[in-house]
C-alpha atoms as a PDB file:
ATOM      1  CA  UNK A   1    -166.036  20.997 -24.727  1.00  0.00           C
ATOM      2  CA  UNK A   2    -164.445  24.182 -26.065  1.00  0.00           C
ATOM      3  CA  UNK A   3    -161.575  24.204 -23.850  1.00  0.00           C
ATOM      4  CA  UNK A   4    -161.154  20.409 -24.506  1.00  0.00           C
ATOM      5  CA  UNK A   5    -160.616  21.350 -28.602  1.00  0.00           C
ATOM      6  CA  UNK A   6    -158.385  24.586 -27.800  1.00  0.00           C
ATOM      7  CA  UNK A   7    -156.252  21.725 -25.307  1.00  0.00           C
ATOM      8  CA  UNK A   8    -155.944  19.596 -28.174  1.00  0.00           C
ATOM      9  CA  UNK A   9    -155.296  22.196 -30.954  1.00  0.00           C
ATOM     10  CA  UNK A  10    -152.313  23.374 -28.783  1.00  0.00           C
ATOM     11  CA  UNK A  11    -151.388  20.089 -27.738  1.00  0.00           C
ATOM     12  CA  UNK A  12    -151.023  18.460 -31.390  1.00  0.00           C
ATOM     13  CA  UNK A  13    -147.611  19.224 -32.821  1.00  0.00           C
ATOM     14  CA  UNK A  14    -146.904  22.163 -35.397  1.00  0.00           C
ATOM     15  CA  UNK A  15    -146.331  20.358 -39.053  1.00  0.00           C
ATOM     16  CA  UNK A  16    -143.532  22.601 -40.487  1.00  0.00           C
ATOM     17  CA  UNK A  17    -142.600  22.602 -43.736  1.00  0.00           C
ATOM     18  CA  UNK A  18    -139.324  22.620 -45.358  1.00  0.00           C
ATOM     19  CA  UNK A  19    -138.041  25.213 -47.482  1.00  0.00           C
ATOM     20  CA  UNK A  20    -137.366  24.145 -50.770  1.00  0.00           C
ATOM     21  CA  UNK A  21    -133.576  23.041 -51.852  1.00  0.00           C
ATOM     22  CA  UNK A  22    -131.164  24.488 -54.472  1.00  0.00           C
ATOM     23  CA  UNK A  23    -131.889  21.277 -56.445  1.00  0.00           C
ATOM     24  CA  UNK A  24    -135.937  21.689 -56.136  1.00  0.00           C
ATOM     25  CA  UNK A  25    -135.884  25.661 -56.444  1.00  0.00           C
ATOM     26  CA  UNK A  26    -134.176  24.925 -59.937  1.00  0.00           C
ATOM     27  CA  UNK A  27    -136.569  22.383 -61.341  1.00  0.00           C
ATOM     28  CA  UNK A  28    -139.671  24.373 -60.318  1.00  0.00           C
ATOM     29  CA  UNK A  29    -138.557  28.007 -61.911  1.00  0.00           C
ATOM     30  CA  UNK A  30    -135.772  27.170 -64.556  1.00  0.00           C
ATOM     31  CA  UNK A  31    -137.709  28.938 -68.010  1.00  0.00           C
ATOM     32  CA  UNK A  32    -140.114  30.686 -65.945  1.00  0.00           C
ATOM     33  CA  UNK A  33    -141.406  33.963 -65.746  1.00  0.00           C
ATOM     34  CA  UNK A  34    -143.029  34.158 -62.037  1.00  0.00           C
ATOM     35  CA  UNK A  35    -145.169  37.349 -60.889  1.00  0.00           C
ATOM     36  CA  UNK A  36    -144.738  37.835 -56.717  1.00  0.00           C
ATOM     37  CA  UNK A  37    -146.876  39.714 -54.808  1.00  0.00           C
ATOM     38  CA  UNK A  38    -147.030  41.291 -50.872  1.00  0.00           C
ATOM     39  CA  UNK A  39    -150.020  41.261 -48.789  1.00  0.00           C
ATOM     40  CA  UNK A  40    -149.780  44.761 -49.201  1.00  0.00           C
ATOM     41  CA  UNK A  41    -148.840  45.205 -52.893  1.00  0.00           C
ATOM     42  CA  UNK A  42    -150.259  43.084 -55.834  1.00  0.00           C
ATOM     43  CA  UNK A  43    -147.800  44.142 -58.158  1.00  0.00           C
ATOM     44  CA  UNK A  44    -144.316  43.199 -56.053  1.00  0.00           C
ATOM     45  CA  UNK A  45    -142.569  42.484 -59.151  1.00  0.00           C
ATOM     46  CA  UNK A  46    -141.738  39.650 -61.814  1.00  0.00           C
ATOM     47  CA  UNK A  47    -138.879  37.316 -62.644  1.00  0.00           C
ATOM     48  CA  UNK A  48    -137.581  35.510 -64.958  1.00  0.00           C
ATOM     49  CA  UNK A  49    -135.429  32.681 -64.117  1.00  0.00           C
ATOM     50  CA  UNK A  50    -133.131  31.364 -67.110  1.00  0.00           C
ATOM     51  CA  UNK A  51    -130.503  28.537 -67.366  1.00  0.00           C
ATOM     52  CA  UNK A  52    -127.549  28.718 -65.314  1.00  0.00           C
ATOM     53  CA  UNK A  53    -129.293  29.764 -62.320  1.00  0.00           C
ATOM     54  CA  UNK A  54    -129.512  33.399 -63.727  1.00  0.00           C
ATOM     55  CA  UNK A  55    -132.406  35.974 -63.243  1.00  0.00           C
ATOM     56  CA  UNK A  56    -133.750  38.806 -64.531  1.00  0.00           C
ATOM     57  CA  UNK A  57    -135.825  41.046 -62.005  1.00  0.00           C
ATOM     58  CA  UNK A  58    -138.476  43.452 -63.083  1.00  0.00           C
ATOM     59  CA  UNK A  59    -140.681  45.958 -61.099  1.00  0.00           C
ATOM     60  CA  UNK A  60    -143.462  47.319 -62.153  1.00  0.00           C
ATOM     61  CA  UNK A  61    -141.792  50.540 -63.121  1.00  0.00           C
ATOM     62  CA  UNK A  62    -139.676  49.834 -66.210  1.00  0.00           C
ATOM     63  CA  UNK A  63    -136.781  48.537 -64.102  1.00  0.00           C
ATOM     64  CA  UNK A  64    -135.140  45.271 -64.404  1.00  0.00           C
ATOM     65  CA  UNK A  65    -131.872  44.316 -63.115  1.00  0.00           C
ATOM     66  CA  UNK A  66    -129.835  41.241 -64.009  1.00  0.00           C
ATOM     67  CA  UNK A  67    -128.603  38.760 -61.538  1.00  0.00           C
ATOM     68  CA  UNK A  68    -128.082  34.752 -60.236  1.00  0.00           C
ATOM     69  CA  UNK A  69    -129.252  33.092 -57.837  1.00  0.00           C
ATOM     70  CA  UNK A  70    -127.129  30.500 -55.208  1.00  0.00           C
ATOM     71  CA  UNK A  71    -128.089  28.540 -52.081  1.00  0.00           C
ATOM     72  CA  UNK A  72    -126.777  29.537 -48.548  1.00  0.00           C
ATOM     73  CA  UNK A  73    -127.287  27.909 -45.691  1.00  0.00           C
ATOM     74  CA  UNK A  74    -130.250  26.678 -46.838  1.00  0.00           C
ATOM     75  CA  UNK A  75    -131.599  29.999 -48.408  1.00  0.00           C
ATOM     76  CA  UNK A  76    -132.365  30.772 -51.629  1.00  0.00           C
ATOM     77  CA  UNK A  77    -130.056  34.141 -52.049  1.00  0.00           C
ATOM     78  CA  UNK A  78    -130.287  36.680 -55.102  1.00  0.00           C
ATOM     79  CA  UNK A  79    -127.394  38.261 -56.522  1.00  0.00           C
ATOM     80  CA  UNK A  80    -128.284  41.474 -58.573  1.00  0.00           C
ATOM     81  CA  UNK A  81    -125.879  43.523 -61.120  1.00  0.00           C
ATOM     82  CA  UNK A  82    -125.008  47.053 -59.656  1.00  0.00           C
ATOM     83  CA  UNK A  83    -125.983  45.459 -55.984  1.00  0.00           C
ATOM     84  CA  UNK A  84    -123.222  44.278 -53.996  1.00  0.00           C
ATOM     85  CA  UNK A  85    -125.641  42.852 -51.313  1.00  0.00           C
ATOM     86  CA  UNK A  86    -127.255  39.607 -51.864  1.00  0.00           C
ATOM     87  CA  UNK A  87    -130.920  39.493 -50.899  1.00  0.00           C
ATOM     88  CA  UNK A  88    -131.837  35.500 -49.226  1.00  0.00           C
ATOM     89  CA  UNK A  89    -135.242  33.427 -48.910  1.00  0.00           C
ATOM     90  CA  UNK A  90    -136.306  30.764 -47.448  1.00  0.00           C
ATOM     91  CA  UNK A  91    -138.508  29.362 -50.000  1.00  0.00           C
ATOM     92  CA  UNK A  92    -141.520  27.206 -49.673  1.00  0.00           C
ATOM     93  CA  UNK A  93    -143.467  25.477 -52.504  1.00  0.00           C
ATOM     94  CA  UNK A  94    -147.266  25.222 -51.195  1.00  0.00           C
ATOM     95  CA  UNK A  95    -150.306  24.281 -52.959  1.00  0.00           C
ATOM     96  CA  UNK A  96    -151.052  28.025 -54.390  1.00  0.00           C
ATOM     97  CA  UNK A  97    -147.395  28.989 -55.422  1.00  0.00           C
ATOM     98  CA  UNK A  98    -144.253  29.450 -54.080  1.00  0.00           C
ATOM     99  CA  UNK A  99    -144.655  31.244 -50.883  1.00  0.00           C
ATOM    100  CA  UNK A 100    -140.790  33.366 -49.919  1.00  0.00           C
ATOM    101  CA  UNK A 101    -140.133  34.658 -46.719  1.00  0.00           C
ATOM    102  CA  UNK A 102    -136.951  37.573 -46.761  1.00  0.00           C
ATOM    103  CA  UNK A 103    -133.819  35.840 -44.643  1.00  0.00           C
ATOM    104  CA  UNK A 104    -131.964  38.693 -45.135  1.00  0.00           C
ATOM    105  CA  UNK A 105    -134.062  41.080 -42.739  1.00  0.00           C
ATOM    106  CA  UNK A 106    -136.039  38.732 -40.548  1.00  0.00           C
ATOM    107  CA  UNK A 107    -140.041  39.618 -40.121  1.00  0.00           C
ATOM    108  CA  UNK A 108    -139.732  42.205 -42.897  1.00  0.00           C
ATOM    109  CA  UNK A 109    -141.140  40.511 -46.109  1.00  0.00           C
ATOM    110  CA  UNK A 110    -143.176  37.282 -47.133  1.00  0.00           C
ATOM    111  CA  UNK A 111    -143.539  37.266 -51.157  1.00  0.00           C
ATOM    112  CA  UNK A 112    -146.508  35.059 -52.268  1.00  0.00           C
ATOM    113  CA  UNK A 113    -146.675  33.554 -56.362  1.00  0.00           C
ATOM    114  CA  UNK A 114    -149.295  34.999 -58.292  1.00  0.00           C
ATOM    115  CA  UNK A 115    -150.065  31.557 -60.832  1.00  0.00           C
ATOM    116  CA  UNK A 116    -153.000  33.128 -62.310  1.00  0.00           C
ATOM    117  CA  UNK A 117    -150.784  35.738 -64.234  1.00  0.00           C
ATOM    118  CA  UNK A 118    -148.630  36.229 -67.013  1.00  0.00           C
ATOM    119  CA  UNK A 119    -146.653  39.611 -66.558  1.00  0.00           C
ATOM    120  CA  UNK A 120    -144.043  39.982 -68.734  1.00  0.00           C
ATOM    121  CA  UNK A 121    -140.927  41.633 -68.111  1.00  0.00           C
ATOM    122  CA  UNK A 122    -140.888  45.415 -69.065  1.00  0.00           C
ATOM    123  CA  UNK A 123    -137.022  47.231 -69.111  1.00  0.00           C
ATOM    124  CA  UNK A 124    -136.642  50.498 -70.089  1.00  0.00           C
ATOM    125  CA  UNK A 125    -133.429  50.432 -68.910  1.00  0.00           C
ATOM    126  CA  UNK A 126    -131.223  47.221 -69.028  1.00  0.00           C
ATOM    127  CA  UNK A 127    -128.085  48.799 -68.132  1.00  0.00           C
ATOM    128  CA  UNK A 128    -128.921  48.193 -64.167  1.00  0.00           C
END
């Protein structure tokens, strides 16, 4: 009977889920401030996501850096002042929060939303 359920389990096809669009990204975090975490680290960072597709990053430290945001290829891809590289996600929006896995270096980060808190931004230092 066991080996009849594991059969079936691997038989029945993988429901994947779409990462969110440009478009649905938008709607969902346009005038929000969002708090991220790791599995690892409960205090990944915080931002806030203002019109124009434009973003304001903050760690836990004091330092917050400007930026936008843009879709490529189907990513979700960050932009920061002072940071020539852009940083990409594939984004998914699941039934506890927005769920980001990093494009840009594959198998190196998964972010998770943290909807139960309110962190605001903290700068000491907005010239980054």
């Amino acid at each position: 009977m066991r080996n009849l359920l594991v059969c079936l389990l691997l038989a029945a096809p993988a429901v994947a889920q779409d990462a969110m669009t440009a478009e649905e990204f938008d709607a969902y975090v346009t005038g929000r401030t969002i708090t991220f975490r790791t599995e690892m680290n409960p205090t990944f960072g915080v931002e806030r996501y203002l019109p124009g597709r434009r973003v304001m990053w903050s760690t836990f430290d004091g330092t917050c850096q400007y930026g936008v945001w843009f879709e490529s290829k189907g990513d979700i891809c960050f932009r920061y002042e002072g940071d020539p590289e852009h940083k990409c996600w594939a984004i998914y929006d699941e039934p506890g929060g927005l769920r980001g896995v990093y494009t840009t270096v594959p198998d190196s980060t998964v972010i998770f939303e943290v909807p139960e808190r309110q962190d605001p931004l903290i700068c000491n230092d907005l010239s980054s």
